[in-house]
Protein backbone atom coordinates (compact mmCIF):
# COMPACT_ATOMS: atom_id res chain seq x y z
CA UNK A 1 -16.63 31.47 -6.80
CA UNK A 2 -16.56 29.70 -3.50
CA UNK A 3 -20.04 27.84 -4.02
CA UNK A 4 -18.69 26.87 -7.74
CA UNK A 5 -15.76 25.07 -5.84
CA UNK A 6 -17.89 23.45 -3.33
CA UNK A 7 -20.39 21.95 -6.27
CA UNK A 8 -17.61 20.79 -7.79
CA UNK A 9 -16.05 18.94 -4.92
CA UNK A 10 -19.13 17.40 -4.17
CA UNK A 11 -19.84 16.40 -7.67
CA UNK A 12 -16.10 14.90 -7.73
CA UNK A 13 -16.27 13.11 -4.61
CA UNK A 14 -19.69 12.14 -5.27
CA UNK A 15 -18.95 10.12 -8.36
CA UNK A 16 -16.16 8.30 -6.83
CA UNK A 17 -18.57 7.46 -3.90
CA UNK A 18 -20.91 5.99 -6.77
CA UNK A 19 -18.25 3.88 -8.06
CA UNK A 20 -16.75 2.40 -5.00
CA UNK A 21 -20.21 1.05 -4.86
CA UNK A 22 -20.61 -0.62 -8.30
CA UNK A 23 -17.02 -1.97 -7.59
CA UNK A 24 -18.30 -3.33 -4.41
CA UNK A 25 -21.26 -5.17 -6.38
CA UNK A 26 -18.67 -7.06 -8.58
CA UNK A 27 -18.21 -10.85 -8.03
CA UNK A 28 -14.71 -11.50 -8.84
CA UNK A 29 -12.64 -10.40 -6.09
CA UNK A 30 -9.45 -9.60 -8.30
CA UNK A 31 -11.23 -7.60 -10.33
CA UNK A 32 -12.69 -5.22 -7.46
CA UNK A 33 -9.42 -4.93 -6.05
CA UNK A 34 -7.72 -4.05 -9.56
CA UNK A 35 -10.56 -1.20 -9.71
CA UNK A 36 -9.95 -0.17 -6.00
CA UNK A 37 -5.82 0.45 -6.27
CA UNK A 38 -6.74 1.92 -9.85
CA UNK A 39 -9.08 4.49 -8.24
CA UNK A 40 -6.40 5.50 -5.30
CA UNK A 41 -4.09 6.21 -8.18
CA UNK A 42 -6.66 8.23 -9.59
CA UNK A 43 -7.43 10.45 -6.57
CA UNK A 44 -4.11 10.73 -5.80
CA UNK A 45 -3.10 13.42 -8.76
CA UNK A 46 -5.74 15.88 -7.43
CA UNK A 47 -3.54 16.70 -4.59
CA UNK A 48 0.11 15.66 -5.86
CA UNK A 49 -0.15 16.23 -9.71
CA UNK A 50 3.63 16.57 -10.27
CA UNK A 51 4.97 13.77 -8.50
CA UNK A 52 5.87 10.65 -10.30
CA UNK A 53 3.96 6.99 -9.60
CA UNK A 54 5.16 5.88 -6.53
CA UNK A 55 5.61 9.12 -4.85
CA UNK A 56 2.28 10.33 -5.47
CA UNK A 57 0.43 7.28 -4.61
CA UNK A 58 2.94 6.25 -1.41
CA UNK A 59 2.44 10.30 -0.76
CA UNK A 60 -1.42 9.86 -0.97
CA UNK A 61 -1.89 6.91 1.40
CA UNK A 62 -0.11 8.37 3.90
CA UNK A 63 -1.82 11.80 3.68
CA UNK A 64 -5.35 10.39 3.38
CA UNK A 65 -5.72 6.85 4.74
CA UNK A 66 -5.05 6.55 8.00
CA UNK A 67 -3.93 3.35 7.62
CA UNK A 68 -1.74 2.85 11.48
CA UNK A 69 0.69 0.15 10.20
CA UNK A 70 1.71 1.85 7.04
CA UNK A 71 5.05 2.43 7.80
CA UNK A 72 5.65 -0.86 9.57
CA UNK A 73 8.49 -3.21 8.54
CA UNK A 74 7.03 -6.49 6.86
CA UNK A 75 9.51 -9.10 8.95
CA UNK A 76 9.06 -11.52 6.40
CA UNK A 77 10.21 -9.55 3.70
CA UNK A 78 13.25 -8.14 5.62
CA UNK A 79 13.85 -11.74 6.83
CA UNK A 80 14.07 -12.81 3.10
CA UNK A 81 16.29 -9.85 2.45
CA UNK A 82 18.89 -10.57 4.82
CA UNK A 83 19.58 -13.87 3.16
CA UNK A 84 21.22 -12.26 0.46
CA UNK A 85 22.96 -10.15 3.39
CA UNK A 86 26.08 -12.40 4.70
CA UNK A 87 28.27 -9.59 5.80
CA UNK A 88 28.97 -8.97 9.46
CA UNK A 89 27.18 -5.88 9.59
CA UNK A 90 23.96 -7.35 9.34
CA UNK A 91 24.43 -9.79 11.83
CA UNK A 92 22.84 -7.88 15.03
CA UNK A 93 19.83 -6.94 12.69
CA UNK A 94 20.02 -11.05 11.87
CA UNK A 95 19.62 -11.73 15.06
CA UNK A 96 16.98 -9.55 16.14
CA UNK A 97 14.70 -10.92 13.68
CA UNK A 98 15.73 -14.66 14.24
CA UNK A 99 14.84 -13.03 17.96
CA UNK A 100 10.91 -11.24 16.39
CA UNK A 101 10.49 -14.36 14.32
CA UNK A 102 10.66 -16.89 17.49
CA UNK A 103 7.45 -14.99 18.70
CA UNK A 104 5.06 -15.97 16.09
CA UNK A 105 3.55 -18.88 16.59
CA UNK A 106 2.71 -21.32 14.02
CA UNK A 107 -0.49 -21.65 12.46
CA UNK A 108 -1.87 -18.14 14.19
CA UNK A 109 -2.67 -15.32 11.58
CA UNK A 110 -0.42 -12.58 12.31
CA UNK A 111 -1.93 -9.06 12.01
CA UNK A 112 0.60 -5.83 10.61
CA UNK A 113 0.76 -4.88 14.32
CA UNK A 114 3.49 -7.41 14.86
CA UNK A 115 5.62 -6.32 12.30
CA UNK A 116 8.35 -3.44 13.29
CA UNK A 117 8.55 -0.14 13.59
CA UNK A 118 10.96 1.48 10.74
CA UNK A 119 12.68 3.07 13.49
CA UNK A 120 13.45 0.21 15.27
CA UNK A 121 14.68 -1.72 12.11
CA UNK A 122 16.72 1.35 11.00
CA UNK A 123 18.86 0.88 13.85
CA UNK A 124 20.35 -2.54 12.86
CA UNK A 125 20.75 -1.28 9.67
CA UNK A 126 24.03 -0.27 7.91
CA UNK A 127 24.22 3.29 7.29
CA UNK A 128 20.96 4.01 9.36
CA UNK A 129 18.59 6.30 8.12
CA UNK A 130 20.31 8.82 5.80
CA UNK A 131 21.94 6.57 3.08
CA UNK A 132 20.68 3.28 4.29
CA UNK A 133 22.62 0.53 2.51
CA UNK A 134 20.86 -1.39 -0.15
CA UNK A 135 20.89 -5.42 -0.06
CA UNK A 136 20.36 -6.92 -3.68
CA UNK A 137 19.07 -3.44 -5.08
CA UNK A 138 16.66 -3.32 -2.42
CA UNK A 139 16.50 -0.17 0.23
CA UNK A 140 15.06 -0.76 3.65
CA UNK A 141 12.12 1.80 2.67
CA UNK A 142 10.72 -0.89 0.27
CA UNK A 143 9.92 -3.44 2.78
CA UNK A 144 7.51 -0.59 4.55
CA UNK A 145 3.81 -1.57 3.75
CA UNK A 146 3.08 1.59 2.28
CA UNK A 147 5.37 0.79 -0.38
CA UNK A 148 4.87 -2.86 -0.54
CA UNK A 149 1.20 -1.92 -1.54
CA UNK A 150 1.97 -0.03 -4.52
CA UNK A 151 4.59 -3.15 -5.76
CA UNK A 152 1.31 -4.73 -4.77
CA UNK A 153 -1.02 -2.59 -6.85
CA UNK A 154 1.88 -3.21 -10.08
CA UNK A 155 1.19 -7.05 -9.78
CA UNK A 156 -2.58 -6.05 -9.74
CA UNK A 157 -2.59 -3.70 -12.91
CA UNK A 158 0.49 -4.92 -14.93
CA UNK A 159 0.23 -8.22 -14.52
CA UNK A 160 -3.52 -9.32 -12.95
CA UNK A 161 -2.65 -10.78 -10.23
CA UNK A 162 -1.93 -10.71 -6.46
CA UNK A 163 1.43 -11.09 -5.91
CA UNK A 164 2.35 -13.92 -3.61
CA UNK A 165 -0.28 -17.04 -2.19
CA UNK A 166 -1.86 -15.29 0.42
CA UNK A 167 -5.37 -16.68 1.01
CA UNK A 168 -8.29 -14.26 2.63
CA UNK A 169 -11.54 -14.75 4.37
CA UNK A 170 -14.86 -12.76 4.05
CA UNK A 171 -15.04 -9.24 5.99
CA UNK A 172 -11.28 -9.12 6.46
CA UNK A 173 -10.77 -5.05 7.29
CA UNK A 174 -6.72 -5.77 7.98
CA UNK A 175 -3.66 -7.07 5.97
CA UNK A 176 -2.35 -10.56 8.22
CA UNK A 177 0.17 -13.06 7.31
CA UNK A 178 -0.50 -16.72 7.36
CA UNK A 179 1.94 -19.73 7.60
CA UNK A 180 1.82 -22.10 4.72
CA UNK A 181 3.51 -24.70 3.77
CA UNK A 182 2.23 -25.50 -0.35
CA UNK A 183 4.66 -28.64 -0.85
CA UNK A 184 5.59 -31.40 1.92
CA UNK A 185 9.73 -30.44 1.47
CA UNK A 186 9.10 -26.69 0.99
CA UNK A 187 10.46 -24.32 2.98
CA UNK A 188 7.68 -22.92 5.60
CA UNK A 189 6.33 -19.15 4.72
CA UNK A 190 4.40 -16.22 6.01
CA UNK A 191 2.67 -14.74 3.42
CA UNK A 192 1.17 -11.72 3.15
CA UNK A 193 -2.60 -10.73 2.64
CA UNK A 194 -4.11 -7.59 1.52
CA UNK A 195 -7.86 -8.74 1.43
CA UNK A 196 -10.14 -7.10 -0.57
CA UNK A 197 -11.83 -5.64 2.18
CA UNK A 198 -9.00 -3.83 3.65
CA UNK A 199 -8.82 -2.06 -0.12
CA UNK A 200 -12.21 -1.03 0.04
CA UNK A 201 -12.22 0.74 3.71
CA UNK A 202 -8.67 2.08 2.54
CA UNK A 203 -10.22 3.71 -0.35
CA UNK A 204 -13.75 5.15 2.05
CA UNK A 205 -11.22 6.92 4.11
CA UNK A 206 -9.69 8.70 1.37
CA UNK A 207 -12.12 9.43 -0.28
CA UNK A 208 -13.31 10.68 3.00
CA UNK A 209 -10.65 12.59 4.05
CA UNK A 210 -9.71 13.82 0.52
CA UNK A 211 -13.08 15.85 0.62
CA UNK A 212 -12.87 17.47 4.07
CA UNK A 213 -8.97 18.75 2.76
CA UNK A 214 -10.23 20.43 -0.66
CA UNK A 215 -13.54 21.78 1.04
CA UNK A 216 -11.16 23.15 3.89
CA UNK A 217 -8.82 24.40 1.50
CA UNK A 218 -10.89 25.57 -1.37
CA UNK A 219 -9.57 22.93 -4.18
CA UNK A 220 -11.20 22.45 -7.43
CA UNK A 221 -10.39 19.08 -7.91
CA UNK A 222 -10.84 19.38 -11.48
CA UNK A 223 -7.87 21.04 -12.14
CA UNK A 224 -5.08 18.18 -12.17
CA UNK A 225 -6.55 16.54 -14.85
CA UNK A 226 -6.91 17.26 -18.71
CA UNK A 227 -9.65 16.86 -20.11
CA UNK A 228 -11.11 17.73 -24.06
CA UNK A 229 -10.75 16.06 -27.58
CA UNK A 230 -7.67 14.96 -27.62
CA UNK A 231 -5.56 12.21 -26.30
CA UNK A 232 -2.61 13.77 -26.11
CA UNK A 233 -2.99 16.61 -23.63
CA UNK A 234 -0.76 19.00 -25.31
CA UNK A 235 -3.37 19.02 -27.83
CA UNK A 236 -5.71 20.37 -25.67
């Protein structure tokens, strides 16, 4: 029983290895990327079948990635927030990213390590961390880069595109922002890049780590998904 899991990890993982590489061969860049966040939703209903969308795919990343700046605030995004934020209670969170803001330089490309901690936002924030207030419908947990990247991988799949106009350059391995200024009386932006490159390593590692976790835990990987004539699983 034990050697029938293994082969059948092995012949999981080893199929998804296979396709990362004939993904990797493509040309068009959106397309690859489209494929990569597809894939990550794929692997991540082997370990968290039950769990809707978001949670299973926010829940996969950071179980399997390793990605360091997951959980980081994106200052832009929070900055852009707060304008729909005019109460007094926001103003000492206001001012500490007027205060984070002031340190990035124009024209420098801004890696995710200079965004904030969560706890350090949550701290500014009305109603801190249990019961956060929300500004415009919008909870502080959304602005997180784990979670950004699956409103990114929406744009990708439901709409093909990359949400914002980020630009990227060849061998990029990490998300940056970049300040751009598309019209001459436009306000100035940051905008935010995850380059094709990053998706690809992001996907090695969990596929990577995904494997040591079932062989360690004796997972047939098979199992979360339906598979057999019919469509509709029921019916199978």
């Amino acid at each position: 029983m034990e050697n029938e899991i293994q082969q059948k990890i092995a012949g999981f993982i080893g199929f998804f290895e296979v396709e990362i590489k004939k993904i990797s061969s493509d040309e068009h860049r959106l397309h690859k990327k489209i494929l990569f966040v597809s894939l990550l939703d794929t692997l991540s209903r082997v370990v968290f079948p039950r769990a809707g969308g978001r949670e299973r795919f926010v829940a996969f990343i950071s179980e399997f990635s390793l990605w360091a700046t997951k959980c980081k605030v994106s200052l832009p995004h929070l900055s852009q927030l707060l304008t729909s934020a005019p109460e007094p209670e926001f103003e000492n969170l206001r001012m500490h990213v007027q205060r984070l803001y002031q340190q990035w330089g124009k024209g420098e490309i801004i890696h995710l390590d200079r965004d904030s901690d969560y706890e350090e936002i949550v701290r500014f924030w009305p109603g801190g961390k249990s019961g956060g207030k929300r500004v415009a419908g919008v909870g502080l947990d959304a602005l997180q880069h784990i979670h950004l990247l699956y409103t990114y991988r929406n744009s990708l799949v439901h709409e093909f595109r990359a949400p914002g106009y980020g630009v990227e350059f060849p061998n990029d391995n990490e998300p940056f922002y970049m300040n751009t200024k598309l019209v001459p009386d436009e306000t100035e932006t940051w905008e935010l890049s995850y380059p094709e490159s990053f998706l690809k390593l992001l996907v090695e590692t969990c596929v990577s780590h995904l494997k040591l976790y079932l062989d360690k835990n004796m997972i047939d990987p098979y199992t979360s998904f339906t598979f057999g004539s019919y469509w509709i699983s029921e019916l199978n």
